[in-house]
C-alpha atoms as a PDB file:
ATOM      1  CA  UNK A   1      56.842 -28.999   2.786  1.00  0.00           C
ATOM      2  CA  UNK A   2      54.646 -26.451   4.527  1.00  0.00           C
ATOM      3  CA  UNK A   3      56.147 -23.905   6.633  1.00  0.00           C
ATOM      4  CA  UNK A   4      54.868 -22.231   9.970  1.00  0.00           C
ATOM      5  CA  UNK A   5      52.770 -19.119   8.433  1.00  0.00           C
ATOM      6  CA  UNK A   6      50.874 -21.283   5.587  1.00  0.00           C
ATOM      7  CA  UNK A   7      49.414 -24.440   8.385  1.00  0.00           C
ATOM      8  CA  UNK A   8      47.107 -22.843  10.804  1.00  0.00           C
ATOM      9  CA  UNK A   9      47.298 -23.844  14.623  1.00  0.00           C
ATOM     10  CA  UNK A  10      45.840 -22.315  17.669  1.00  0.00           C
ATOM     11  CA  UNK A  11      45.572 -23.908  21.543  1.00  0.00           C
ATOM     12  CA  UNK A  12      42.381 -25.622  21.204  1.00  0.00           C
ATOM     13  CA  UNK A  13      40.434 -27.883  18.953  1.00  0.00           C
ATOM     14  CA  UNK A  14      41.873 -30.125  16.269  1.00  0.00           C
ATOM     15  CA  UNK A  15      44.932 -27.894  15.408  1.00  0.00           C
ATOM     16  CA  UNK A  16      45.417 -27.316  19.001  1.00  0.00           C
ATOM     17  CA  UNK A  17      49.159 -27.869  21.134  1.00  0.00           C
ATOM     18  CA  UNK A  18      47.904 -31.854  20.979  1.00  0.00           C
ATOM     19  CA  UNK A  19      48.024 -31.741  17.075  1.00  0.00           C
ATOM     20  CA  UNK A  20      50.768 -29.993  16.227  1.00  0.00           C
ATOM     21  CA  UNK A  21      53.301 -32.470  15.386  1.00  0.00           C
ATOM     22  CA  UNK A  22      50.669 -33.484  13.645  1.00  0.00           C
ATOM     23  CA  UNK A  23      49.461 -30.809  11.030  1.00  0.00           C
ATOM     24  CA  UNK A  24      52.721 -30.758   8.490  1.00  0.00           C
ATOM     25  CA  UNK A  25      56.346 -32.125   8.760  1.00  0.00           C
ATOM     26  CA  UNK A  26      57.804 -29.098   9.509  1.00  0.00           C
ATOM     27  CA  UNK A  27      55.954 -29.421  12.973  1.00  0.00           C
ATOM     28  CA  UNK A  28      56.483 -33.116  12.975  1.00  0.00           C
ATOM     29  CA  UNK A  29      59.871 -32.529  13.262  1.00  0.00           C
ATOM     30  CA  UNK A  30      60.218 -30.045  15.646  1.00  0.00           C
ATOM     31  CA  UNK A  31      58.697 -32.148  18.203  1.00  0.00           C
ATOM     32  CA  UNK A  32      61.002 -34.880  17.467  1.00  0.00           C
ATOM     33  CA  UNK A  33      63.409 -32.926  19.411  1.00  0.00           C
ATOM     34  CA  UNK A  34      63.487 -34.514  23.513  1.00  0.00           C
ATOM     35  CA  UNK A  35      63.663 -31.190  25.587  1.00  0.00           C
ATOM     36  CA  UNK A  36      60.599 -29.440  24.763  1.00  0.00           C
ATOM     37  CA  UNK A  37      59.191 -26.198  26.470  1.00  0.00           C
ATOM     38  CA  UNK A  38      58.047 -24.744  28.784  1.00  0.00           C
ATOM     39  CA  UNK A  39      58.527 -26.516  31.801  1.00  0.00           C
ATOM     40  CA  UNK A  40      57.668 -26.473  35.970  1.00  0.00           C
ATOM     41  CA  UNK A  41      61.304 -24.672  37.616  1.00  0.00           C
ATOM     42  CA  UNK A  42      61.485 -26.017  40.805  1.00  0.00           C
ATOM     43  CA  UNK A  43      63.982 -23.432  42.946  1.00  0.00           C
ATOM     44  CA  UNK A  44      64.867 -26.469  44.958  1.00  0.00           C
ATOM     45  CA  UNK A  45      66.289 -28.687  42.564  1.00  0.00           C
ATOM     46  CA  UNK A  46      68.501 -26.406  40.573  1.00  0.00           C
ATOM     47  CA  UNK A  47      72.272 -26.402  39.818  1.00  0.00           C
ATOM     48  CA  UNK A  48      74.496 -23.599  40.788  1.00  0.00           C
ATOM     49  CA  UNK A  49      74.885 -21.865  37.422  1.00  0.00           C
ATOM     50  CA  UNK A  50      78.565 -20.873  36.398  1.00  0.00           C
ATOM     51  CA  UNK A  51      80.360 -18.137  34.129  1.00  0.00           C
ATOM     52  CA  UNK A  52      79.558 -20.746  31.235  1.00  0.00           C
ATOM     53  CA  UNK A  53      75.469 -19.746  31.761  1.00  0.00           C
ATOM     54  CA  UNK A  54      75.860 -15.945  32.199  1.00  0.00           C
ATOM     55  CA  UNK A  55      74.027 -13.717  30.187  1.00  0.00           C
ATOM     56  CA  UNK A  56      75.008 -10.148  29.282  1.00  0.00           C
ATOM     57  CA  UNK A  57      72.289  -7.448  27.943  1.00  0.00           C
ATOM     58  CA  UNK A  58      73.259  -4.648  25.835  1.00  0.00           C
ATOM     59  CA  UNK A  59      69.837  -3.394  25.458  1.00  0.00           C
ATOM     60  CA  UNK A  60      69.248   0.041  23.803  1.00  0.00           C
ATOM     61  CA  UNK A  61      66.975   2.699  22.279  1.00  0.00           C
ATOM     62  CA  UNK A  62      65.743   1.927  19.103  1.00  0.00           C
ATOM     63  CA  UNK A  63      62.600   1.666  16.990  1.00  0.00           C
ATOM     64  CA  UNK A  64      60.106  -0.725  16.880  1.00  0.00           C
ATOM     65  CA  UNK A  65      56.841  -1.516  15.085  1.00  0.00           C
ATOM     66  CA  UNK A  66      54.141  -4.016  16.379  1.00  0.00           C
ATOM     67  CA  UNK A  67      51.855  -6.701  14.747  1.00  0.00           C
ATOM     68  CA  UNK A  68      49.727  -9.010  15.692  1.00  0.00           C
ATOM     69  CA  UNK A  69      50.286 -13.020  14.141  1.00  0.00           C
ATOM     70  CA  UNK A  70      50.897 -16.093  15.872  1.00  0.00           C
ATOM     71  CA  UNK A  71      48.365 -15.523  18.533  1.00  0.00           C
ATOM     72  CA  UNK A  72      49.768 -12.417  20.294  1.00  0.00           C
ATOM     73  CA  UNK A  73      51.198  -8.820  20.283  1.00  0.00           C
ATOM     74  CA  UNK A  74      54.587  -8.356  18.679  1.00  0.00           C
ATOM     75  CA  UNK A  75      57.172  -5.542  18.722  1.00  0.00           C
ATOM     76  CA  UNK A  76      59.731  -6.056  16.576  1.00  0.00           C
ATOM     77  CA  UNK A  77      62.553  -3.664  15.858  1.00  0.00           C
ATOM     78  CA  UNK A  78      63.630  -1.983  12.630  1.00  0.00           C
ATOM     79  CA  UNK A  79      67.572  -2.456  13.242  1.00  0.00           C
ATOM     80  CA  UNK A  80      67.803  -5.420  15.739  1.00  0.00           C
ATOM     81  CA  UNK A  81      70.549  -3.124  17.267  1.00  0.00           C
ATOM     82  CA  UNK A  82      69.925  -4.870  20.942  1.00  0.00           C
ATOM     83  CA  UNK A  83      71.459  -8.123  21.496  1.00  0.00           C
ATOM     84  CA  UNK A  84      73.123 -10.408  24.218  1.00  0.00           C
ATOM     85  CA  UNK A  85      75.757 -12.340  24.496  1.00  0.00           C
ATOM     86  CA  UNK A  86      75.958 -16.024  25.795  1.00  0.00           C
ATOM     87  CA  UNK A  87      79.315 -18.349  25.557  1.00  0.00           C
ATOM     88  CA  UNK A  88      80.916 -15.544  23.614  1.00  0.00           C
ATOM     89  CA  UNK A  89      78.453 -15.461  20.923  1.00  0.00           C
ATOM     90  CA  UNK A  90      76.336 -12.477  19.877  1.00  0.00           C
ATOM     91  CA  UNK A  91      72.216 -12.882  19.678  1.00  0.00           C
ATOM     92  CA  UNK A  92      70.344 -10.168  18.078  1.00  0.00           C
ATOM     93  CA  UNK A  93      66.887  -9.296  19.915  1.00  0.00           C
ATOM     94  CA  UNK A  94      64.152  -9.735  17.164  1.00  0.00           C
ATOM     95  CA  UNK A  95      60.952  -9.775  18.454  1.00  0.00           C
ATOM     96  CA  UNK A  96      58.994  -9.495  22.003  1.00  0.00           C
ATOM     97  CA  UNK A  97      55.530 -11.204  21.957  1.00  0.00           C
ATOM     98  CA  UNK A  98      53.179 -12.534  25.158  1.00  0.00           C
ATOM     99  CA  UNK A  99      51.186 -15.131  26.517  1.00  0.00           C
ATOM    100  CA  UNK A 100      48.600 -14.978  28.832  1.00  0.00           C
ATOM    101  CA  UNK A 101      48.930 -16.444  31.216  1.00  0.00           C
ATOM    102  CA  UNK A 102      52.671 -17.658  31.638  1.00  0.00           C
ATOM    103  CA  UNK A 103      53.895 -20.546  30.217  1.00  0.00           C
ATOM    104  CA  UNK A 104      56.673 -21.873  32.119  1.00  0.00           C
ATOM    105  CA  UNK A 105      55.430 -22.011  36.332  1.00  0.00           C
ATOM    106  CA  UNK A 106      58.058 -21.468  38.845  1.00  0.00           C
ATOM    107  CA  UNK A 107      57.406 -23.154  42.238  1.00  0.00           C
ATOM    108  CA  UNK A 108      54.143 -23.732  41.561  1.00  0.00           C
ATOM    109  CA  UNK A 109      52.946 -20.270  40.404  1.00  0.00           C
ATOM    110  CA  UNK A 110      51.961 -19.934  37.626  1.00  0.00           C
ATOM    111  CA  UNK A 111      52.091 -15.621  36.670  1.00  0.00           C
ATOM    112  CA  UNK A 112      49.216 -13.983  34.535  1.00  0.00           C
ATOM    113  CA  UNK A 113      51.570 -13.220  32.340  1.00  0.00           C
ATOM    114  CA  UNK A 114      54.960 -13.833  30.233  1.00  0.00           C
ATOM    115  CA  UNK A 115      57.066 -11.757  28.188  1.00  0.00           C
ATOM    116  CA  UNK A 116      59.066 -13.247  25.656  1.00  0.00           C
ATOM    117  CA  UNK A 117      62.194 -11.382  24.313  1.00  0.00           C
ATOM    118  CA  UNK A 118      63.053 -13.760  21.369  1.00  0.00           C
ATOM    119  CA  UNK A 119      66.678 -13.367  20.156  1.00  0.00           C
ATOM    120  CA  UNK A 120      69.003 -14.660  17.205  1.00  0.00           C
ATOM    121  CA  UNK A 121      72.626 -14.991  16.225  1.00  0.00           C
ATOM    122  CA  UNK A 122      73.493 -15.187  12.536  1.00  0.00           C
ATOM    123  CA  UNK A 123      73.096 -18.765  11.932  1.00  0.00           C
ATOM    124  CA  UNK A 124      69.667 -18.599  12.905  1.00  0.00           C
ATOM    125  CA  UNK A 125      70.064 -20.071  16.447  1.00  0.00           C
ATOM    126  CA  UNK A 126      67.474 -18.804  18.388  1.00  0.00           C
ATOM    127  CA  UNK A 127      68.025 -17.895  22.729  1.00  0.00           C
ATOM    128  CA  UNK A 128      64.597 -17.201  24.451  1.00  0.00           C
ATOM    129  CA  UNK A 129      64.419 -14.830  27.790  1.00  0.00           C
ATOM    130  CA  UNK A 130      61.505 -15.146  29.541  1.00  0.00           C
ATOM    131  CA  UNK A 131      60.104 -12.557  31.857  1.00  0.00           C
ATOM    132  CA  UNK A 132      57.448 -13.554  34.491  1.00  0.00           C
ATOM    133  CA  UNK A 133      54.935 -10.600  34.994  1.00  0.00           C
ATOM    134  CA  UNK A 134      52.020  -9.368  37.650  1.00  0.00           C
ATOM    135  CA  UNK A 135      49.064  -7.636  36.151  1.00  0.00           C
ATOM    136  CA  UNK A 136      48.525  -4.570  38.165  1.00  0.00           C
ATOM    137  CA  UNK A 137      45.097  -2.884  38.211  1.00  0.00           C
ATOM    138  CA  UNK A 138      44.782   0.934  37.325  1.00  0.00           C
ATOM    139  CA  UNK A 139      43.803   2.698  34.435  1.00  0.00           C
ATOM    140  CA  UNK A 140      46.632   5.297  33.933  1.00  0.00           C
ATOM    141  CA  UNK A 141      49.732   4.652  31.753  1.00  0.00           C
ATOM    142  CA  UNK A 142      52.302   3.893  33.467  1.00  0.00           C
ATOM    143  CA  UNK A 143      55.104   1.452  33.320  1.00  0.00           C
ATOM    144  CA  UNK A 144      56.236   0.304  29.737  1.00  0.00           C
ATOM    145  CA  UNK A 145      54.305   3.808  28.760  1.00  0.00           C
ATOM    146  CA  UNK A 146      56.235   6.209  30.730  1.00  0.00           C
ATOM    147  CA  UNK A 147      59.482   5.294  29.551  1.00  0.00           C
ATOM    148  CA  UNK A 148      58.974   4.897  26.359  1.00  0.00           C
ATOM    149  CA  UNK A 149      60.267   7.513  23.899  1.00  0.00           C
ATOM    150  CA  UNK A 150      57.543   7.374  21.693  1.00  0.00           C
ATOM    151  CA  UNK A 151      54.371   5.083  21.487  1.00  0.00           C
ATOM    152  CA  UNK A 152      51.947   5.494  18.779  1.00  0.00           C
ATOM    153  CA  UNK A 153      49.950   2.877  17.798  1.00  0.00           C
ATOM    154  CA  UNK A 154      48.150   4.291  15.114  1.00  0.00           C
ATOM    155  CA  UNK A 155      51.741   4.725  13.116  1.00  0.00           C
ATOM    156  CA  UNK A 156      52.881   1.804  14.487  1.00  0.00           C
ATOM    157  CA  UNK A 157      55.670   2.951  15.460  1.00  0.00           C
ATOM    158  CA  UNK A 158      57.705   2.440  19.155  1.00  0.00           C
ATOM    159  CA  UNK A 159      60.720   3.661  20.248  1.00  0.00           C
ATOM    160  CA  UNK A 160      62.167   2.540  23.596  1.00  0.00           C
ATOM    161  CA  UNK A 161      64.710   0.342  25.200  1.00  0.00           C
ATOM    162  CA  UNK A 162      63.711  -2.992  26.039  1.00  0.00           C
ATOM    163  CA  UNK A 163      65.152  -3.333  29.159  1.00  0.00           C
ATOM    164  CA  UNK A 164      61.625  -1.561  30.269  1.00  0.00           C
ATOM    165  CA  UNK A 165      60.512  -5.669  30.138  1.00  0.00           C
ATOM    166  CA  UNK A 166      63.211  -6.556  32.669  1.00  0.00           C
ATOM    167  CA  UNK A 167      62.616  -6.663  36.130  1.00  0.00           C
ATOM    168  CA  UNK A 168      65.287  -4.729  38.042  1.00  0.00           C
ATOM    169  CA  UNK A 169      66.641  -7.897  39.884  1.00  0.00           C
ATOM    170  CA  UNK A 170      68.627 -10.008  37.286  1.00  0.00           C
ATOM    171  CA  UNK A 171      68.878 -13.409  38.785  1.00  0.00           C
ATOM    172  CA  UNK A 172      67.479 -15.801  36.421  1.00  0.00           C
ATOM    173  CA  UNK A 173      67.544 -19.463  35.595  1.00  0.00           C
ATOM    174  CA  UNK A 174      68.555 -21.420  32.513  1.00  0.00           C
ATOM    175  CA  UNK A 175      68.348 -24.654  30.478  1.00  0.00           C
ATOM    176  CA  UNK A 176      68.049 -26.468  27.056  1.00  0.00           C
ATOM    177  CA  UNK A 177      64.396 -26.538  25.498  1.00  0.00           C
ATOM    178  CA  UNK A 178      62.471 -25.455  23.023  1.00  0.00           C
ATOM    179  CA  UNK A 179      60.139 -22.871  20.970  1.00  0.00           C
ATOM    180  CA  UNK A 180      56.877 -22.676  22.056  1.00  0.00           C
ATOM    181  CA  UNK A 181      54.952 -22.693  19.078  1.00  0.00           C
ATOM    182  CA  UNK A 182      54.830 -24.244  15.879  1.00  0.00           C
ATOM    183  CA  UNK A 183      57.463 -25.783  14.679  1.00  0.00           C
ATOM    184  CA  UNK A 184      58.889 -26.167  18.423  1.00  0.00           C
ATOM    185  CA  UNK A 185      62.179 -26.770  17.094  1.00  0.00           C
ATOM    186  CA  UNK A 186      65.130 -27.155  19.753  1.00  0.00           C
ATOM    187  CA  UNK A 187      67.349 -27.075  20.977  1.00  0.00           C
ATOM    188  CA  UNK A 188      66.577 -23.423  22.486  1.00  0.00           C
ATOM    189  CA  UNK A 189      68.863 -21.954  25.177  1.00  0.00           C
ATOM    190  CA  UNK A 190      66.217 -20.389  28.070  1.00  0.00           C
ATOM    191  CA  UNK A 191      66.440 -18.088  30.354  1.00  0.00           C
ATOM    192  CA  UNK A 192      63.475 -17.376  32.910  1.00  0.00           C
ATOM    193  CA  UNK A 193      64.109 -14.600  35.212  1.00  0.00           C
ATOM    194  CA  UNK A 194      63.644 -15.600  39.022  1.00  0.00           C
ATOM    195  CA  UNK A 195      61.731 -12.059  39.627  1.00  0.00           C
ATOM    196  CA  UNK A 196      58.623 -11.035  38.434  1.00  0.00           C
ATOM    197  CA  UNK A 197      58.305  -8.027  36.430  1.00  0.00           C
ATOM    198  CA  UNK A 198      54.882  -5.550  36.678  1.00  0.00           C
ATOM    199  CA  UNK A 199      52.793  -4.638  33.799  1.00  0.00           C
ATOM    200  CA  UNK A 200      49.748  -2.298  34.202  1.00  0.00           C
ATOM    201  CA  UNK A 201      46.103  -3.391  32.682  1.00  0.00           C
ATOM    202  CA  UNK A 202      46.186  -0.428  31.165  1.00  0.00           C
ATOM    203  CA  UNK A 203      49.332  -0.920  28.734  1.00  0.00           C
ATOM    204  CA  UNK A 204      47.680  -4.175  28.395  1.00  0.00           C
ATOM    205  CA  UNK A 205      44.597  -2.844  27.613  1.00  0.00           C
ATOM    206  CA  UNK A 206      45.818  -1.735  24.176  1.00  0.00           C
ATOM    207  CA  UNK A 207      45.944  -5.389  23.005  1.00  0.00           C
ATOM    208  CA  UNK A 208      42.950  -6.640  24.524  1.00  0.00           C
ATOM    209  CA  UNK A 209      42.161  -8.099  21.174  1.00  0.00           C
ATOM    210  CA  UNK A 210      45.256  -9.043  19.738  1.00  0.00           C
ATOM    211  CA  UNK A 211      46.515 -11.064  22.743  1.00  0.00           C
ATOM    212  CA  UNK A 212      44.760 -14.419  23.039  1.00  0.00           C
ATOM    213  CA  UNK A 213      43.788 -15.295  26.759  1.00  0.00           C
ATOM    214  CA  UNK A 214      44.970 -18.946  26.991  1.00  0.00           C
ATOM    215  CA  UNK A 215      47.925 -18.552  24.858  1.00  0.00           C
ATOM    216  CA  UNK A 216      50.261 -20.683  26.578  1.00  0.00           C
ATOM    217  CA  UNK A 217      51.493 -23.897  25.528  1.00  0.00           C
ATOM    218  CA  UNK A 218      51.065 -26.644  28.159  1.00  0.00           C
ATOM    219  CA  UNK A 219      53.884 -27.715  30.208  1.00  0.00           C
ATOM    220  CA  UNK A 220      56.223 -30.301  28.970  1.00  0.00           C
ATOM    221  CA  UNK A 221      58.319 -33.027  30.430  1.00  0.00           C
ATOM    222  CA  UNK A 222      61.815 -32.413  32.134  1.00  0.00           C
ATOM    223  CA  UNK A 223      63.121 -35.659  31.316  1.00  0.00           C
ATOM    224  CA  UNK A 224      65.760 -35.148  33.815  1.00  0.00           C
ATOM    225  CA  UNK A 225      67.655 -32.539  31.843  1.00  0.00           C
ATOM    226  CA  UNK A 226      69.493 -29.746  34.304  1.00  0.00           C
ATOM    227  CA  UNK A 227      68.996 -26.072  35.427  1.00  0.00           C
ATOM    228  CA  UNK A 228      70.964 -23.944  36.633  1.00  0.00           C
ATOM    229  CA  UNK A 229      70.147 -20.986  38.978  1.00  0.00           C
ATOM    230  CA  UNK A 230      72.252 -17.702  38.405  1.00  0.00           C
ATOM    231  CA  UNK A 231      72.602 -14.920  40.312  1.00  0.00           C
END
């Protein structure tokens, strides 16, 4: 069986989101699972989330290196020595990657673009925050830039803490789907901050050719499942 790295997909064209259940069984599986993502939130029609949906950061400073596959930009650390913790259980932060624009919409706004912090505990369970984001014009560093310990592309190596992707107002809402891309396996606990975060063009700038515009898988179904709002 062929795994993700060896069949080649994109979002367009034969091998595009369409055809991807349909280009090896790896993928073929993946899909088979109900509660695929992303998905339209609706504020409206959420549950009240409980202590059983919180989500607690310990974020810190540590090193990173960045490469581009899969479509997009992604930093992943050296040490995975940021994590979170969700019913008790520990998720190691592994890689952050983007798509322009966002993939999951939140009362009908859909944001130029989405951070994903991907995270995973030691059976290999993955737990996906997502991070809504404005693009704002300028062509100074700023933002991710200035707080960052150390940046240098040409090494390739980073060194910062990732809260710098968070936006400062932690309310955030969460539910059962899926991976994004190739194999799309689930189930996948989300969680889509309510607040967008701010990302200058000119951090952006620095990927202008590894990030692929239209990089965002299309929305999928709800099939009724639930989610919760938490504040």
């Amino acid at each position: 069986m062929k795994r993700n790295l060896d069949v080649p997909w994109s979002y367009s064209g034969t091998n595009g989101p369409e055809y991807w259940h349909t280009l090896c069984d790896w993928y073929a599986e993946g899909a088979q699972f109900a509660y695929q993502s992303p998905i339209a939130i609706t504020s409206g029609e959420t549950l009240a989330g409980t202590k059983k949906h919180r989500l607690t950061f310990s974020y810190q400073v540590e090193k990173f290196t960045e490469k581009e596959f899969k479509n997009t930009i992604h930093f992943v650390p050296f040490d995975c020595q940021s994590y979170v913790l969700f019913e008790g259980e520990k998720y190691g932060l592994t890689d952050i990657h983007y798509h322009l624009p966002s993939e999951h919409i939140l009362d009908n706004q859909q944001a130029p673009l989405e951070i994903h912090l991907v995270h995973m505990k030691k059976d290999g369970t993955n737990l996906v925050v997502g991070v809504l984001c404005d693009i704002l014009p300028g062509v100074l560093p700023d933002g991710p830039l200035k707080q960052a310990q150390r940046w240098d592309l040409k090494a390739h190596i980073e060194v910062f803490n990732p809260n710098l992707f968070l936006p400062t107002e932690k309310s955030y809402f969460h539910y059962v789907g899926s991976l994004t891309t190739p194999p799309t396996k689930g189930p996948i606990n989300w969680f889509v901050f309510k607040a967008r975060h701010q990302i200058s063009r000119a951090f952006l700038s620095q990927f202008q050719e590894e990030i692929l515009k239209g990089n965002n898988r299309p929305l999928q179904e709800k099939k009724g499942r639930p989610i919760y709002f938490c504040e």
